[in-house]
Protein backbone atom coordinates (compact mmCIF):
# COMPACT_ATOMS: atom_id res chain seq x y z
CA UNK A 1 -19.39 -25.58 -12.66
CA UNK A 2 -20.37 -21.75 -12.02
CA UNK A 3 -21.11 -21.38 -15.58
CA UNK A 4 -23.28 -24.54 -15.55
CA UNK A 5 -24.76 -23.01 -12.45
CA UNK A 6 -25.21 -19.71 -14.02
CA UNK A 7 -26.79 -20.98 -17.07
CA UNK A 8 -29.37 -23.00 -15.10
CA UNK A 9 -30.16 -20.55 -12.62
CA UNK A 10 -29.50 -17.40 -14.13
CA UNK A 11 -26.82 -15.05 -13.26
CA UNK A 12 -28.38 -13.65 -10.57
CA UNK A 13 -29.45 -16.56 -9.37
CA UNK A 14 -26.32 -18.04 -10.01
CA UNK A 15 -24.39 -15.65 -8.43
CA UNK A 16 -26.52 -16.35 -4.96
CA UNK A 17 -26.48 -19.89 -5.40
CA UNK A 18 -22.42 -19.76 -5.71
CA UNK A 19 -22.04 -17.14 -3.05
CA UNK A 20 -23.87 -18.96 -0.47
CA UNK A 21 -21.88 -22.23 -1.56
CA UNK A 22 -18.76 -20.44 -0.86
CA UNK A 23 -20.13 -18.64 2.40
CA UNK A 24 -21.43 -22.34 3.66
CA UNK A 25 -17.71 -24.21 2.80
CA UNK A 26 -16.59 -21.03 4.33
CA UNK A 27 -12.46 -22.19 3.41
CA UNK A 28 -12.28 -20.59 -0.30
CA UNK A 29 -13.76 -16.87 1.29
CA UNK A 30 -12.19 -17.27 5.02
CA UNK A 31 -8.56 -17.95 3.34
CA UNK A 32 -8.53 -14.30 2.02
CA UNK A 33 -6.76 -15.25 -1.34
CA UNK A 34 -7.69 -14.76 -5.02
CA UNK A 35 -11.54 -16.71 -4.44
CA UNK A 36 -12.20 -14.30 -1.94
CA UNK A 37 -11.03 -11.44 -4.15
CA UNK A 38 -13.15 -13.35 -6.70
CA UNK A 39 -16.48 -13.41 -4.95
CA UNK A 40 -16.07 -9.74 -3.73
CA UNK A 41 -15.92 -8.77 -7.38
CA UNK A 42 -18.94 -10.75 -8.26
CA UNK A 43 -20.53 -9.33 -5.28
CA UNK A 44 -19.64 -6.11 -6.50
CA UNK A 45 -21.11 -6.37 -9.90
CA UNK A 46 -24.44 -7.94 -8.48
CA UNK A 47 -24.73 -4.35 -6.90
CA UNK A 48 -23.45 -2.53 -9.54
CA UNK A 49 -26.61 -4.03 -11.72
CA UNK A 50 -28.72 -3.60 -8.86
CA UNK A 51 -27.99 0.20 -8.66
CA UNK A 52 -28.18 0.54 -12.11
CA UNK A 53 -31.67 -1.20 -11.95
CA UNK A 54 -32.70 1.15 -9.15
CA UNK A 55 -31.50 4.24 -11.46
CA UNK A 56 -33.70 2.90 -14.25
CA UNK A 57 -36.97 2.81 -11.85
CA UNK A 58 -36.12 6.18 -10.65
CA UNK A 59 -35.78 7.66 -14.33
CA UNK A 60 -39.45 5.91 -14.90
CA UNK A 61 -40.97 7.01 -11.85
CA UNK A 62 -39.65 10.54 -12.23
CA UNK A 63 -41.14 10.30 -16.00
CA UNK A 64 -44.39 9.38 -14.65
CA UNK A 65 -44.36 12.22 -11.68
CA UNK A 66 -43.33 14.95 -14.63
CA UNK A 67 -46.73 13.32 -16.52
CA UNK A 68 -49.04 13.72 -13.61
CA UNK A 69 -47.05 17.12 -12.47
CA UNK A 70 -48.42 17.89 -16.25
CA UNK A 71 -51.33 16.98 -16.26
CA UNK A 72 -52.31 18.82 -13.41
CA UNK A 73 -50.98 21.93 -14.08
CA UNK A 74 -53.11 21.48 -17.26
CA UNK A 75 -55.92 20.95 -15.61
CA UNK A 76 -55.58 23.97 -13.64
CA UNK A 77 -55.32 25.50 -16.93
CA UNK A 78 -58.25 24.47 -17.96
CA UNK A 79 -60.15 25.36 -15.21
CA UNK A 80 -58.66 28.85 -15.29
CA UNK A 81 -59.84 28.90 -18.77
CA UNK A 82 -63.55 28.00 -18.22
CA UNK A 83 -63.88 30.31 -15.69
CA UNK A 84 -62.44 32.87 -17.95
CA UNK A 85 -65.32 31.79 -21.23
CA UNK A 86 -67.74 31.61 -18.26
CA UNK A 87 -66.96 35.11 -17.25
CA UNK A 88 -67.02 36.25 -20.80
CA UNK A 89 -70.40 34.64 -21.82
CA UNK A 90 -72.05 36.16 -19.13
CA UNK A 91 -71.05 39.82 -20.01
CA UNK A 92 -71.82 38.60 -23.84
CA UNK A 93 -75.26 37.98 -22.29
CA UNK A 94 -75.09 34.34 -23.15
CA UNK A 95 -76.23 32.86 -20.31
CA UNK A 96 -76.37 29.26 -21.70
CA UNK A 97 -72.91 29.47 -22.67
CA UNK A 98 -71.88 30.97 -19.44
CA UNK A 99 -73.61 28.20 -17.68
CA UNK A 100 -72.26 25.23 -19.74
CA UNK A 101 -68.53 26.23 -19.40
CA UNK A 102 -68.84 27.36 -15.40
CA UNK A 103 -70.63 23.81 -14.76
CA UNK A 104 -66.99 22.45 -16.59
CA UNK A 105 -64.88 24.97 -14.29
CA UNK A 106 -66.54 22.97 -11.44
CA UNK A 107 -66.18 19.30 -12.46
CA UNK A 108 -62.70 20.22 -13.12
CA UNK A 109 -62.26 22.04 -9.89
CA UNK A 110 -63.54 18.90 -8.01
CA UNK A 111 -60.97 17.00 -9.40
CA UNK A 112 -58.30 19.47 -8.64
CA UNK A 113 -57.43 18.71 -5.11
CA UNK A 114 -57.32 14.64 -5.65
CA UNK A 115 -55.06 15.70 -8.63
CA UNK A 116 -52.64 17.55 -6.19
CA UNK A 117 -52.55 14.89 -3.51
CA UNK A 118 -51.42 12.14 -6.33
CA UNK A 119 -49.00 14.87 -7.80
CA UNK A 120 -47.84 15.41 -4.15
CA UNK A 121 -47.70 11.58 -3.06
CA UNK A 122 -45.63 10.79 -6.56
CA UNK A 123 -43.09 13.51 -5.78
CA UNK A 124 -42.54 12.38 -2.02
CA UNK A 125 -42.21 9.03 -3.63
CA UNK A 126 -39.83 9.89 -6.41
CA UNK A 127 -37.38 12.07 -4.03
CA UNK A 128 -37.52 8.84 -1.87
CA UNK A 129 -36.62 7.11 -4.72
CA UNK A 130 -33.69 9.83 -5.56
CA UNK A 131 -32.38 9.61 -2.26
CA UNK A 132 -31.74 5.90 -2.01
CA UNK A 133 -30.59 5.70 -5.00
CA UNK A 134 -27.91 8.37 -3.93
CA UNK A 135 -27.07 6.39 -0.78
CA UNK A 136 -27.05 3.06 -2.97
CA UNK A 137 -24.65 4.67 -5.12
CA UNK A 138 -22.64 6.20 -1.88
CA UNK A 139 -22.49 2.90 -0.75
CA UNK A 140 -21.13 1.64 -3.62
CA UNK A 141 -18.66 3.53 -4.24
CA UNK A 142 -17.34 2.90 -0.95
CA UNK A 143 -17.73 -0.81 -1.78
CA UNK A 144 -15.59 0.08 -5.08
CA UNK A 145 -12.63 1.62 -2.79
CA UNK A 146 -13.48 -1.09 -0.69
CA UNK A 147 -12.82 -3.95 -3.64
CA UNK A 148 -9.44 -2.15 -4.78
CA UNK A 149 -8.26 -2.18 -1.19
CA UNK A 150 -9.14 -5.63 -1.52
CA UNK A 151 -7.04 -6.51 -4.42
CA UNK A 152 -4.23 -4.43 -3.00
CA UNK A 153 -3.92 -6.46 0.36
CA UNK A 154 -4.54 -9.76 -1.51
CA UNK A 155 -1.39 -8.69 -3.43
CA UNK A 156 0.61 -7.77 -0.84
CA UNK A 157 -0.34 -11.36 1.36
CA UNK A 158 0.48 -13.31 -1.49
CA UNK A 159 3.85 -11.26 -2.02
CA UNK A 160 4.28 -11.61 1.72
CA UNK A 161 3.47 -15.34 1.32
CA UNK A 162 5.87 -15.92 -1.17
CA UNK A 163 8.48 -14.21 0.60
CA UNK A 164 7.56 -16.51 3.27
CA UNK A 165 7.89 -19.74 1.40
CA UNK A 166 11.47 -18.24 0.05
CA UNK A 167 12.62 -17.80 3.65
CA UNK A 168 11.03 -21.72 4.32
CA UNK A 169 12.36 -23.04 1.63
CA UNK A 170 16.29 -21.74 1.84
CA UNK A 171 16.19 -21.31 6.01
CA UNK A 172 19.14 -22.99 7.21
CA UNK A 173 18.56 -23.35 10.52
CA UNK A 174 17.16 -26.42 10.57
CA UNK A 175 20.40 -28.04 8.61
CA UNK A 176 22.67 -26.50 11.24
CA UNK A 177 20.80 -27.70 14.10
CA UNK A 178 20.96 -30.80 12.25
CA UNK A 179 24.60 -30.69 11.78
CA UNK A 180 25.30 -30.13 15.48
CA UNK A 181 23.43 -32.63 16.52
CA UNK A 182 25.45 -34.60 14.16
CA UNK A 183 28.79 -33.54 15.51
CA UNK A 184 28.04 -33.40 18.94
CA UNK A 185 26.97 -37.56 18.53
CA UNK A 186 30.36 -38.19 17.05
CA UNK A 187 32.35 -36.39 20.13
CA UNK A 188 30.19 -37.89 22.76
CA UNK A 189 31.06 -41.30 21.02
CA UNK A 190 34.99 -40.58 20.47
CA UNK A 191 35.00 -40.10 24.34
CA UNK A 192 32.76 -43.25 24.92
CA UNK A 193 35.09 -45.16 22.66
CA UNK A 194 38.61 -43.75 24.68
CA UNK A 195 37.04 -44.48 27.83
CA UNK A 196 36.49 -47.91 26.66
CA UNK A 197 40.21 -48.00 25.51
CA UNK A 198 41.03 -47.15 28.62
CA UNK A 199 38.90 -49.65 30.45
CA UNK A 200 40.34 -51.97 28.62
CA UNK A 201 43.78 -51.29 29.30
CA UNK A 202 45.23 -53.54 32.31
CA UNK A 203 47.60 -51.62 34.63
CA UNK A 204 49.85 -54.53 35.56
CA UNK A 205 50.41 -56.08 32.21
CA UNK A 206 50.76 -51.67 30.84
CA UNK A 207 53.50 -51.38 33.80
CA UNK A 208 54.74 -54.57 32.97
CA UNK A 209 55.33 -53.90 28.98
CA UNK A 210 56.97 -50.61 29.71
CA UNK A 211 59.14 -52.00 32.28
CA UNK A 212 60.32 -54.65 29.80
CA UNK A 213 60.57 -51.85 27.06
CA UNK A 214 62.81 -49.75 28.83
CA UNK A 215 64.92 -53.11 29.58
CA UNK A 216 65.26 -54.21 26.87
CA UNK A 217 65.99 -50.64 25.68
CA UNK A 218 69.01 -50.93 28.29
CA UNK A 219 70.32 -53.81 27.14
CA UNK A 220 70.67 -52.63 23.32
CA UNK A 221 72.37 -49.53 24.66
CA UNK A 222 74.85 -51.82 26.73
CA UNK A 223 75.35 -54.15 24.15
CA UNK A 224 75.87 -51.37 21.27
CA UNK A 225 78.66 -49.62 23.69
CA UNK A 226 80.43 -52.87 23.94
CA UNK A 227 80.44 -53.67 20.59
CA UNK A 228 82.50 -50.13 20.05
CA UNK A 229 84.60 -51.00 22.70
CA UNK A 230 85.76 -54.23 21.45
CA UNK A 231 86.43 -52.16 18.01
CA UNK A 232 88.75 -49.98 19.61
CA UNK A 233 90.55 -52.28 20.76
CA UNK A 234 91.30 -54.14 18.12
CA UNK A 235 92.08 -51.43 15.82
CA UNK A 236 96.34 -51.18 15.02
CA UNK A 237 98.31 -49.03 16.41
């Protein structure tokens, strides 16, 4: 879609139109990852063709100062020079002479001054020009440390992030909580289970059972020690 964007639009264009789309959704920037790495490095190269821009107009207005610088030191050239065939005219006793090239020392003088003024006005305007194009390019190198800081911290989240999803991914914590949940349900429901045994359990028929156990215990002993008896005694002598 940026492409499609781009083409329509141009890429500068383009570049604003997907900037602001991104700044207005505010999620793909605001979540620091790779778009936000992404639009800082179109960002980036917006200004770098912006300074370079600014660098061309500079060159051309410092080509068109040097012209005018030129062409005013020329001019005082010339006027020097009139002056000078005025001056020699006059002590060749050509007066005519004297007075046509004097009469061109003065136009040219007239224009002198408005000649300096421009020359003046298009160097103040040109080392305006130099100097933000110096503090454009400051600023963008500081924007270039800027972007590789950038990248550097984006790598290190996302290494951080992964690191993170590891430790989410293998944390057992949550299993062994799980398991003692798990075991503590199972004792609290073995005692449950032998109280209810025990409940259950009648006293009198429990004392009743053992009593008759331990009788009838009593009588196989008695019965057992007879039977030897009565084996003794009939045994020869």
């Amino acid at each position: 879609m940026k492409k499609a964007v781009y083409w329509i639009m141009g890429e500068r264009a383009g570049r604003t139109i997907v900037g602001t789309w991104n700044w207005l959704w505010g999620m793909p920037v605001e979540s620091g990852g790779k778009v936000a790495v992404a639009v800082a490095e179109e960002s980036l190269q917006s200004m770098q063709e912006a300074v370079q821009k600014l660098a061309q107009a500079v060159a051309a207005q410092e080509g068109a100062y040097k012209t005018a610088k030129n062409k005013y030191e020329a001019k005082i050239k010339e006027f020097n020079t009139l002056e000078q065939q005025a001056m020699t005219a006059q002590k060749g006793g050509k007066e005519e002479a004297a007075r046509m090239a004097m009469s061109k020392a003065i136009q040219t003088e007239q224009i002198l001054p408005k000649l300096e003024e421009m020359v003046k006005q298009a160097e103040t305007a040109v080392k305006a020009s130099k100097d933000k194009l110096n503090r454009e390019r400051m600023k963008l190198e500081s924007y270039k440390a800027d972007m590789q800081n950038m990248k550097d911290m984006s790598e290190v989240n996302e290494a951080l992030a992964m690191i993170a999803k590891v430790n989410n991914e293998f944390d057992i914590g949550s299993a062994k909580s799980d398991f003692e949940k798990a075991k503590g349900a199972v004792e609290r429901r073995n005692l449950q289970t032998e109280a209810l045994v025990e409940l259950s359990e009648n006293p009198t028929e429990k004392l009743q059972a053992e009593i008759e156990t331990m009788t009838l215990d009593d009588e196989v002993a008695r019965r057992l020690h007879r039977l030897q008896d009565s084996q003794s005694k009939q045994l020869p002598e």
